[in-house]
C-alpha atoms as a PDB file:
ATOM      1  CA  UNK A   1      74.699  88.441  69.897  1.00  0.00           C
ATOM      2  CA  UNK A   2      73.460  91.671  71.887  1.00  0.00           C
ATOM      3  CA  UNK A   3      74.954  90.121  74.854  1.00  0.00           C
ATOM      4  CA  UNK A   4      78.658  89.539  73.609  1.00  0.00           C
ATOM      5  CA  UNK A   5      78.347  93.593  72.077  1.00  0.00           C
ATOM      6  CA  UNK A   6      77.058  94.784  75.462  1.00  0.00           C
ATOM      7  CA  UNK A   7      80.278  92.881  77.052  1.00  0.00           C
ATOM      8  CA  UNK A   8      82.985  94.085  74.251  1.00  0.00           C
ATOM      9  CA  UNK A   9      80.757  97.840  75.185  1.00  0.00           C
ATOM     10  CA  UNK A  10      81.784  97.382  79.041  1.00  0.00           C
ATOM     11  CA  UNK A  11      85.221  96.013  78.638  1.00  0.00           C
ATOM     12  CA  UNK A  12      86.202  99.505  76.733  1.00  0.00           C
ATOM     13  CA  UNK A  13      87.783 102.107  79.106  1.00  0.00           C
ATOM     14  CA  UNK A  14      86.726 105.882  78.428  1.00  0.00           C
ATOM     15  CA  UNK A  15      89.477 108.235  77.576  1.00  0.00           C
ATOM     16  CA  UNK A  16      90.698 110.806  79.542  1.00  0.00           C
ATOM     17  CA  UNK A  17      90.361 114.290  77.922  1.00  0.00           C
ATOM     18  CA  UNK A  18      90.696 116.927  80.405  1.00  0.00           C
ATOM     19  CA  UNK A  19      92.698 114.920  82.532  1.00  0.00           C
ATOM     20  CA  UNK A  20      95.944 112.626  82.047  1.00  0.00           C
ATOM     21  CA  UNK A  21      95.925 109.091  80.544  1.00  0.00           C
ATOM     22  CA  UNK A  22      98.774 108.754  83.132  1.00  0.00           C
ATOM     23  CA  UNK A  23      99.865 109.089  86.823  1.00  0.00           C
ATOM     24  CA  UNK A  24     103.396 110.764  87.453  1.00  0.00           C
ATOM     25  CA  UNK A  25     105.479 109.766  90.528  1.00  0.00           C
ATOM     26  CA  UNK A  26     107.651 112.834  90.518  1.00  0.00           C
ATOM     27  CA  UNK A  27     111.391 112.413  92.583  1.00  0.00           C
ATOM     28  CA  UNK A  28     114.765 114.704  93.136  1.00  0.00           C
ATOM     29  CA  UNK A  29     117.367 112.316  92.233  1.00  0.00           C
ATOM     30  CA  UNK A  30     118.246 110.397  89.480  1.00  0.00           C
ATOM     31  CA  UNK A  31     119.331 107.363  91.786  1.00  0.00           C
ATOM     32  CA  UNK A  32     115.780 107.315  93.270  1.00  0.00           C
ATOM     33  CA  UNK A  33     114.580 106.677  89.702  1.00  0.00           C
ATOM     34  CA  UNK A  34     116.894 104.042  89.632  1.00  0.00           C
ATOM     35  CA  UNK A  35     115.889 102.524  92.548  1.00  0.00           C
ATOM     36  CA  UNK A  36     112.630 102.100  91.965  1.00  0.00           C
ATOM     37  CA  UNK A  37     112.882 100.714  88.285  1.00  0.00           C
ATOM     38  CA  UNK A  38     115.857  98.057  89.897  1.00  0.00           C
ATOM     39  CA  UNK A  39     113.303  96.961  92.399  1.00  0.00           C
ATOM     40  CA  UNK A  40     110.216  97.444  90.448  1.00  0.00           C
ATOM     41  CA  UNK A  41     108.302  98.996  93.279  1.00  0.00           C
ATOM     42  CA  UNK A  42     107.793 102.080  94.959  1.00  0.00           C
ATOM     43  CA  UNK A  43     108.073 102.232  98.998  1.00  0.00           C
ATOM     44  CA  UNK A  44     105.865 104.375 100.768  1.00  0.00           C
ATOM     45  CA  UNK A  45     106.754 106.629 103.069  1.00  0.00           C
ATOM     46  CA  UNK A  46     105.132 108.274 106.139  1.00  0.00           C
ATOM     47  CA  UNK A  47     103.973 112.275 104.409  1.00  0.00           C
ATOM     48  CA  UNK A  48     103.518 114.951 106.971  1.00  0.00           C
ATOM     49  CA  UNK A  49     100.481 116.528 106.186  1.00  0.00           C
ATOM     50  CA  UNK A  50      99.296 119.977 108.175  1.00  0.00           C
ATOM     51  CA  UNK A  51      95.572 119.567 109.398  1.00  0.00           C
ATOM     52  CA  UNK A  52      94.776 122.826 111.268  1.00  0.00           C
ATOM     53  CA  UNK A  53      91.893 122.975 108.759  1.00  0.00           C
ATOM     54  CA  UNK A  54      90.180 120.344 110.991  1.00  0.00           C
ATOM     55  CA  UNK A  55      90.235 122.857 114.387  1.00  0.00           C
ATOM     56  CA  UNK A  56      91.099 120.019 116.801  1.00  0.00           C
ATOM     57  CA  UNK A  57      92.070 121.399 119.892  1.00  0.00           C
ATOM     58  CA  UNK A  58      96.334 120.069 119.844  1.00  0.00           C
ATOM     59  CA  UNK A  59      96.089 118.366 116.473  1.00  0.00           C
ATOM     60  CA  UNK A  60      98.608 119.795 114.262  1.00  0.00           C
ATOM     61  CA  UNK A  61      99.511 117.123 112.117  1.00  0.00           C
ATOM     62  CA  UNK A  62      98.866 114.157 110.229  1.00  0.00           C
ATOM     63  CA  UNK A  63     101.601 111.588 109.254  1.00  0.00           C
ATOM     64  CA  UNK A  64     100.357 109.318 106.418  1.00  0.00           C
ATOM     65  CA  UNK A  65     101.934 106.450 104.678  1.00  0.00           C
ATOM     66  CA  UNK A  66     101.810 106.654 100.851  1.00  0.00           C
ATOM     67  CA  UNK A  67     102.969 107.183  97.402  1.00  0.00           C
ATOM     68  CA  UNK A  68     102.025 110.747  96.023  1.00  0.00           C
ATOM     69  CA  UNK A  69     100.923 110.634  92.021  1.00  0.00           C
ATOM     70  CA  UNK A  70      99.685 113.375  90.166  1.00  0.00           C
ATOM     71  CA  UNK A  71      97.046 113.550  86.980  1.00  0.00           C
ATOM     72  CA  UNK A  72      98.703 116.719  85.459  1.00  0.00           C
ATOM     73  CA  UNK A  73      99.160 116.525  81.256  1.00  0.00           C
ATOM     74  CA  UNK A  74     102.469 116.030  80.311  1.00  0.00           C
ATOM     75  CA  UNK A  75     103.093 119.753  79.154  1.00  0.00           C
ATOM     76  CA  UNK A  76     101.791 121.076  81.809  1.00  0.00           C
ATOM     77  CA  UNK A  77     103.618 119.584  84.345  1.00  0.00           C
ATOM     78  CA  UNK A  78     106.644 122.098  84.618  1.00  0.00           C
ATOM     79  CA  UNK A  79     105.377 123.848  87.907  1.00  0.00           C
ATOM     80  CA  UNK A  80     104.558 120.660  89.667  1.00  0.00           C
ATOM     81  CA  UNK A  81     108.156 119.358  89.017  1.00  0.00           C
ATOM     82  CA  UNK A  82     109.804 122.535  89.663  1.00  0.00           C
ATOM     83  CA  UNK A  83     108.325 121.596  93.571  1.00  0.00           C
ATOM     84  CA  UNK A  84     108.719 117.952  93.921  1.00  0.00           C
ATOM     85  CA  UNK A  85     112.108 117.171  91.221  1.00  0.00           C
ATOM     86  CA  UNK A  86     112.582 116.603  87.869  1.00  0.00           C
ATOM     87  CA  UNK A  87     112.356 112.898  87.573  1.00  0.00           C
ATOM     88  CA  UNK A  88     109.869 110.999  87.124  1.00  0.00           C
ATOM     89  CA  UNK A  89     107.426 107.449  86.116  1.00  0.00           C
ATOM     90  CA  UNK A  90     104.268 107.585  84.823  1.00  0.00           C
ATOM     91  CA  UNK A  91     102.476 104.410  84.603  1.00  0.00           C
ATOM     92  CA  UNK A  92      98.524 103.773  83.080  1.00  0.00           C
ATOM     93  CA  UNK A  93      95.495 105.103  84.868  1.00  0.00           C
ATOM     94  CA  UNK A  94      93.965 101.835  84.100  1.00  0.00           C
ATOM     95  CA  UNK A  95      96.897 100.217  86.114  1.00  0.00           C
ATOM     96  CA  UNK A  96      96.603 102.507  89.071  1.00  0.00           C
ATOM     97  CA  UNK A  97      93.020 102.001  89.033  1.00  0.00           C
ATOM     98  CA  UNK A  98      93.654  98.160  89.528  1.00  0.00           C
ATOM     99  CA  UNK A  99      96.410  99.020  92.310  1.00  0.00           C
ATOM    100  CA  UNK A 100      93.992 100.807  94.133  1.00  0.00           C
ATOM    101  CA  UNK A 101      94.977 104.243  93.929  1.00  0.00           C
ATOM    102  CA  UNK A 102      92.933 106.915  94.745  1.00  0.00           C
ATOM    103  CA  UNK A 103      92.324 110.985  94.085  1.00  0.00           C
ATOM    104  CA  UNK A 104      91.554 112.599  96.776  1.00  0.00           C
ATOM    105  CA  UNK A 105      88.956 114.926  97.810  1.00  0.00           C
ATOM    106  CA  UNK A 106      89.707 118.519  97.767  1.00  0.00           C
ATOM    107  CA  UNK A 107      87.405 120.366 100.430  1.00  0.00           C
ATOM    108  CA  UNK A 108      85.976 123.624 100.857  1.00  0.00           C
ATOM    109  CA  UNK A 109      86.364 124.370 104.172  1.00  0.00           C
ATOM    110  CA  UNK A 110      83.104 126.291 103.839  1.00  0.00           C
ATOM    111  CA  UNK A 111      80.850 123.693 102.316  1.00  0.00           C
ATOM    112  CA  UNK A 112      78.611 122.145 104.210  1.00  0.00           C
ATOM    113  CA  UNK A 113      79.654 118.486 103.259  1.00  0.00           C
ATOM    114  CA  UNK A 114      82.947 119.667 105.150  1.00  0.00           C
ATOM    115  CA  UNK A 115      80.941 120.884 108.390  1.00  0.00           C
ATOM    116  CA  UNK A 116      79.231 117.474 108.262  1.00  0.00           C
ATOM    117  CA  UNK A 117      82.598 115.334 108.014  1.00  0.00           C
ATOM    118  CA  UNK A 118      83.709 117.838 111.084  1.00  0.00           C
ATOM    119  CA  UNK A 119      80.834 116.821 113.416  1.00  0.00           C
ATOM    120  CA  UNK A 120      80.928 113.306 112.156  1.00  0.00           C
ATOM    121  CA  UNK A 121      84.986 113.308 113.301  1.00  0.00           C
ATOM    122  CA  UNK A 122      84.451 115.295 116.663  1.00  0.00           C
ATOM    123  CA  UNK A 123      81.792 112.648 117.644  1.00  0.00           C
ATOM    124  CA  UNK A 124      83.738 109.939 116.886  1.00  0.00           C
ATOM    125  CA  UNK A 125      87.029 111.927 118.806  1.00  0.00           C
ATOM    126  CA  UNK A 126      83.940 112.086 121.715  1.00  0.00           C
ATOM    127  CA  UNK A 127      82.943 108.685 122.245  1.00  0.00           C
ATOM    128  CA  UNK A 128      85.945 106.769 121.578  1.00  0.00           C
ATOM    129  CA  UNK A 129      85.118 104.188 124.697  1.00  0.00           C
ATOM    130  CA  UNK A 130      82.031 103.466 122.612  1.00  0.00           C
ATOM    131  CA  UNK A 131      80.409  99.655 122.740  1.00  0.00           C
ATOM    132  CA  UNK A 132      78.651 100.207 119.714  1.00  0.00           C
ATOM    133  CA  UNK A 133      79.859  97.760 117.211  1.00  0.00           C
ATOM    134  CA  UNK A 134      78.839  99.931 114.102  1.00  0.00           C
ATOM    135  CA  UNK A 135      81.821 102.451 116.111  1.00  0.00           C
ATOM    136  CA  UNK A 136      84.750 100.493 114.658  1.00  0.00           C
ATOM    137  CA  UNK A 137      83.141 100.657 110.600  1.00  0.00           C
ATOM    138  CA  UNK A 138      82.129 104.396 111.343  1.00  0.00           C
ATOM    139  CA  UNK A 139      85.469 105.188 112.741  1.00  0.00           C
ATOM    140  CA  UNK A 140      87.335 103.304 110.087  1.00  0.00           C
ATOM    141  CA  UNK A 141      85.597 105.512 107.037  1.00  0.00           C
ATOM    142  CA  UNK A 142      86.708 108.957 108.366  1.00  0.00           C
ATOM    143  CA  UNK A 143      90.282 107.527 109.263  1.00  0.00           C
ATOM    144  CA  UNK A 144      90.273 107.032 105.416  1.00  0.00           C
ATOM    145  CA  UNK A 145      88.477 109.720 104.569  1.00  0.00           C
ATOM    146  CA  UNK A 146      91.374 111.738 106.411  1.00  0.00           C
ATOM    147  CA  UNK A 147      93.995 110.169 104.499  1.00  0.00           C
ATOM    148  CA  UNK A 148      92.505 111.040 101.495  1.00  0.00           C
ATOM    149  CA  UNK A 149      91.579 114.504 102.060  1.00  0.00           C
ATOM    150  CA  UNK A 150      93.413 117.894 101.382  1.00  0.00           C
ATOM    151  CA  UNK A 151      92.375 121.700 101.582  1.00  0.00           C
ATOM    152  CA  UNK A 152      91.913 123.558  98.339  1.00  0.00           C
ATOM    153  CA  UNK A 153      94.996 125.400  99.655  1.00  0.00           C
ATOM    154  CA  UNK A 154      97.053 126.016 102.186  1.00  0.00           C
ATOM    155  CA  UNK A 155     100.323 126.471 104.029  1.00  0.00           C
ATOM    156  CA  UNK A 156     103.335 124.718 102.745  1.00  0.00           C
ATOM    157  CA  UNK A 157     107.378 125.634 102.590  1.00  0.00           C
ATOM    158  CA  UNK A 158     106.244 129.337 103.997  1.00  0.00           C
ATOM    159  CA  UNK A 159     104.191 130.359 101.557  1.00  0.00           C
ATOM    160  CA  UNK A 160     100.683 129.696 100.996  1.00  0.00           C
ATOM    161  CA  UNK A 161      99.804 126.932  97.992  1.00  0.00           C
ATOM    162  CA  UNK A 162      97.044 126.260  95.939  1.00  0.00           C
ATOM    163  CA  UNK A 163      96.750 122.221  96.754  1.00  0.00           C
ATOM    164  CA  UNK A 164      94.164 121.845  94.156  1.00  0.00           C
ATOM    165  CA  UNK A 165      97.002 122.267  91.046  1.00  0.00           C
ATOM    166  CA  UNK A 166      98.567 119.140  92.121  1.00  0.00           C
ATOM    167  CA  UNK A 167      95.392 117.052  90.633  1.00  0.00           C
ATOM    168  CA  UNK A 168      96.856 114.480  93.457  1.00  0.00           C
ATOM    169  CA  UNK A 169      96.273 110.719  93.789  1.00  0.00           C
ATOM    170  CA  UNK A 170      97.304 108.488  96.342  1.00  0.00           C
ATOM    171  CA  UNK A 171      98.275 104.794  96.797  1.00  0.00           C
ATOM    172  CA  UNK A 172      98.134 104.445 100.786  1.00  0.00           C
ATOM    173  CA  UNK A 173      99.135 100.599 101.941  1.00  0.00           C
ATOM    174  CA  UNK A 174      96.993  98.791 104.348  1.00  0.00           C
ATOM    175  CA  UNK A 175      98.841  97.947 107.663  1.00  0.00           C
ATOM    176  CA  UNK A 176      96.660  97.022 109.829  1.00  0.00           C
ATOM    177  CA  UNK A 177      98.709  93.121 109.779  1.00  0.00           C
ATOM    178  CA  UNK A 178     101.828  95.405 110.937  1.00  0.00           C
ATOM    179  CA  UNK A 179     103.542  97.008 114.108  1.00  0.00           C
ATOM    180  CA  UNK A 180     103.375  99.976 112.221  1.00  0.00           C
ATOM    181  CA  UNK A 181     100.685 103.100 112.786  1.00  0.00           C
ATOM    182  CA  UNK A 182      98.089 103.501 110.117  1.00  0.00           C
ATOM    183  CA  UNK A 183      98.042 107.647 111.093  1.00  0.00           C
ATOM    184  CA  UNK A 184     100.997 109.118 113.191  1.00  0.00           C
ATOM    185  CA  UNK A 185      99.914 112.346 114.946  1.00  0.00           C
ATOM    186  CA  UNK A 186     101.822 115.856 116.045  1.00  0.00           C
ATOM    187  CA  UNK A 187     105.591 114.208 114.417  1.00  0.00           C
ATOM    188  CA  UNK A 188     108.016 116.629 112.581  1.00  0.00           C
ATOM    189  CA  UNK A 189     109.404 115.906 109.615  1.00  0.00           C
ATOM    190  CA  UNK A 190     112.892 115.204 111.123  1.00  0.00           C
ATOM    191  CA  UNK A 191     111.102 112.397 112.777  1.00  0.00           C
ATOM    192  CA  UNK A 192     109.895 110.496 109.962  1.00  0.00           C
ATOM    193  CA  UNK A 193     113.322 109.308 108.991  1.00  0.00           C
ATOM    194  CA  UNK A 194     113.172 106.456 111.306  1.00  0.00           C
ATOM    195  CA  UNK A 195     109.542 105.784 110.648  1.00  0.00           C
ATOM    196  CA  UNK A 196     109.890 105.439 106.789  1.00  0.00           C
ATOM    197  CA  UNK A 197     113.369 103.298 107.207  1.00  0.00           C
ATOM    198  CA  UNK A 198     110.947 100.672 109.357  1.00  0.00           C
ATOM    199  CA  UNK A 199     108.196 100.729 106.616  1.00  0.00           C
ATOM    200  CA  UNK A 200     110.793  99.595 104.041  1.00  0.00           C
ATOM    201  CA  UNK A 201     110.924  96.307 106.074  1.00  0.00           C
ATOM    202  CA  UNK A 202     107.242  95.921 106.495  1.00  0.00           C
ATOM    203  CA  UNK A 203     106.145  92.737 103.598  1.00  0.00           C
ATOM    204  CA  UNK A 204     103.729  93.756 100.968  1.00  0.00           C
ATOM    205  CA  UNK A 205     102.589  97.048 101.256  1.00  0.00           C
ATOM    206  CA  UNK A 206     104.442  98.304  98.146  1.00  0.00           C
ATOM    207  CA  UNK A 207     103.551  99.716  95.202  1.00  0.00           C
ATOM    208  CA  UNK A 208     104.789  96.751  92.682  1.00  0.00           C
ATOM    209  CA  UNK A 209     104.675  97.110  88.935  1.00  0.00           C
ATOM    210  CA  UNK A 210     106.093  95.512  85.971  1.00  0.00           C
ATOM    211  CA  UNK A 211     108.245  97.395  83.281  1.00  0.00           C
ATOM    212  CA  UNK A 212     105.581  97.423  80.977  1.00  0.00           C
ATOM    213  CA  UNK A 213     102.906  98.944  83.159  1.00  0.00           C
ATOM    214  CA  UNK A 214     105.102 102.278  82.675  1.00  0.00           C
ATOM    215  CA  UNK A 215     103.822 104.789  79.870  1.00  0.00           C
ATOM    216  CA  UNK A 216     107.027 107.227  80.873  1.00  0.00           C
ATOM    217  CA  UNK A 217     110.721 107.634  82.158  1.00  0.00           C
ATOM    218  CA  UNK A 218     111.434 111.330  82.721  1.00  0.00           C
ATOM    219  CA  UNK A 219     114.818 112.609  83.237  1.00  0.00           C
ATOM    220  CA  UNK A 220     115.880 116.745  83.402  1.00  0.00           C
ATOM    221  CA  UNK A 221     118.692 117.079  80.938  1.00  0.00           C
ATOM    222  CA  UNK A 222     119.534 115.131  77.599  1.00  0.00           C
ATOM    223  CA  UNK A 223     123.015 114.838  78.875  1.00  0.00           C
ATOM    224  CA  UNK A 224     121.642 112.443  81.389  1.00  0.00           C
ATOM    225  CA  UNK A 225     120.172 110.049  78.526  1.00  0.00           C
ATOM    226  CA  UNK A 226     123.003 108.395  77.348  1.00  0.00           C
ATOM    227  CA  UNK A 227     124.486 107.315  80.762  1.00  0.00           C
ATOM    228  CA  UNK A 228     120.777 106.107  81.972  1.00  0.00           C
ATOM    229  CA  UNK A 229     120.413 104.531  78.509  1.00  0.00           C
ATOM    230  CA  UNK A 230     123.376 102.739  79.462  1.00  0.00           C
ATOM    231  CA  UNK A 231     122.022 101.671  82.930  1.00  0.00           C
ATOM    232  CA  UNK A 232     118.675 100.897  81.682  1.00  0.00           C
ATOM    233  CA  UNK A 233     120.454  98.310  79.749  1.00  0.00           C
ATOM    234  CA  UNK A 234     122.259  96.597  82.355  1.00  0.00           C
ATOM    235  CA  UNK A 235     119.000  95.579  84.171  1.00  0.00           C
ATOM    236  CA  UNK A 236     118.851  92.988  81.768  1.00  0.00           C
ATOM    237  CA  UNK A 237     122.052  91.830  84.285  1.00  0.00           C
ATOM    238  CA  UNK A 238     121.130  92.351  87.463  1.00  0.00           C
ATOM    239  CA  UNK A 239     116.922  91.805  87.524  1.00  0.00           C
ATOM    240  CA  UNK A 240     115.866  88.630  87.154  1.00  0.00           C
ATOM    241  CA  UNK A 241     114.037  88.110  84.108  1.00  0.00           C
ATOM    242  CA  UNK A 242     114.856  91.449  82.553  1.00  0.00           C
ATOM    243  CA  UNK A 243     115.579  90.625  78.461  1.00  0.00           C
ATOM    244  CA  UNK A 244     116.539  93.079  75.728  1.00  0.00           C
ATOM    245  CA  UNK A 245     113.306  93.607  74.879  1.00  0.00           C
ATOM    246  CA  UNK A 246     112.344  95.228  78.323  1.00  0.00           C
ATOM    247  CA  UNK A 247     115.516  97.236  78.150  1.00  0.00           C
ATOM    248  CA  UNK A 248     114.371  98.906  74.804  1.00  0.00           C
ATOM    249  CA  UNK A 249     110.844  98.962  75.817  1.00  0.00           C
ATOM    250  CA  UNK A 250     111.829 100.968  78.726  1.00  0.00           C
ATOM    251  CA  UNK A 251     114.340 103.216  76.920  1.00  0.00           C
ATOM    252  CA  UNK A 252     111.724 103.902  74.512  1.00  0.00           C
ATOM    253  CA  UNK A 253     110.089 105.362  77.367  1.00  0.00           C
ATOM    254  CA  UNK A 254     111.901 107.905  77.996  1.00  0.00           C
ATOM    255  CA  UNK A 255     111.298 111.695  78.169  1.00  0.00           C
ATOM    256  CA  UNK A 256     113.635 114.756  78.655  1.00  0.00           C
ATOM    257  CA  UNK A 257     111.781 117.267  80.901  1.00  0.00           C
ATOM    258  CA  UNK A 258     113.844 119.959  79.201  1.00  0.00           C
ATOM    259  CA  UNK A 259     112.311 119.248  75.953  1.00  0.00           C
ATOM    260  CA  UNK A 260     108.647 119.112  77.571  1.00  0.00           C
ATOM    261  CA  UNK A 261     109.312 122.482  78.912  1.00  0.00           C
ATOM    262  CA  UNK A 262     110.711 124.037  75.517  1.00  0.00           C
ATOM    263  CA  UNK A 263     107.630 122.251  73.875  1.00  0.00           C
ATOM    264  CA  UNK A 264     104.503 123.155  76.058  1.00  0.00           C
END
């Protein structure tokens, strides 16, 4: 009997209570919202991601391939929105947890865990033509430690932002089995258009969900929510295995960012 308790115990996921039950992909356009709930899955895309915080000598930039979320609380979310568009999906934590999606690590660029990952890279950067065959695994962690890493603020759009605000997580696809580069160095953001049209065609590496692994649909304006009630409801027509019941699940879902903003 203790042992079936202490199993029920483990299967029970904590709450959230400074923090979001949820994980918002925030977009511009309505038709990328539509997109995404059409396909069921989010692409990624190659970010461009300023690293002068690392002081390598010609190493501007990073170019990472992934799916931005952020663990903001739903009324608190009008600043982040007002940056990166008023439309949105949320899906579970739990979910994104099982998808492998990640927060990353804000740094102090005066800490000394920060100075260590420094020396750690610049050695690694130093003996690239090493034998060693613990090289490759050491090399490996602070590629992904990269990707997953962001100053507590910085420059972005011309001013200077505090990164920390965004409470970001990130889903970043493996693609090692692809043509495509893991981490693209030094590239503008006009160049990433023809990267990010080639990682549409890579297999696999997309965020994939099912309609009911979303918690929320946001839209801006309630003038929008009859015609994308009405689109919402012709899935049921053009995605295979979509039935009523998903359609009103999914408009169910939905949430006017106008309203959140009058109500926070």
């Amino acid at each position: 009997m203790e042992n079936i308790i202490k199993k029920d115990i483990d299967k029970r996921k904590p709450k959230y209570r400074q923090s979001a039950n949820a994980l918002f992909n925030f977009m511009k356009q309505m038709d990328y919202l539509k997109e995404k709930l059409k396909n069921k899955e989010i692409v990624p895309r190659y970010v461009l991601e300023n690293v002068g915080h690392l002081k390598i000598m010609k190493l501007i930039s990073l170019q990472i391939p992934m799916i931005c979320f952020c663990d903001i609380n739903l009324h608190k979310v009008s600043p982040h929105a007002s940056v990166y568009g008023y439309y949105g999906i949320a899906f579970t934590k739990e979910f994104c947890l099982k998808k492998s999606v990640q927060p990353i690590n804000y740094i102090n660029e005066e800490s000394d865990y920060f100075k260590s990952f420094c020396n750690s890279l610049n050695w690694a950067l130093n003996n690239s033509d090493s034998k060693d065959c613990g090289f490759e695994m050491l090399t490996d962690h602070i590629v992904k430690s990269m990707m997953f890493m962001k100053p507590l603020e910085g420059p972005q759009d011309g001013d200077i932002k505090n990164f920390h605000d965004e409470q970001e997580w990130r889903y970043v696809p493996d693609l090692k089995a692809s043509s495509m580069k893991q981490l693209m160095t030094n590239h503008n953001k006009d160049e990433l258009g023809k990267y990010n049209e080639a990682l549409k065609k890579v297999p696999d590496i997309s965020f994939k969900f099912n309609y009911s692994d979303i918690k929320y649909l946001i839209i801006h304006a309630e003038e929008e929510r009859p015609d994308f009630i009405n689109w919402i409801m012709q899935l049921k027509e053009d995605v295979e295995g979509c039935t009523d019941e998903d359609c009103l699940d999914l408009i169910s879902k939905i949430r006017v960012f106008e309203t959140i903003e009058e109500d926070a």
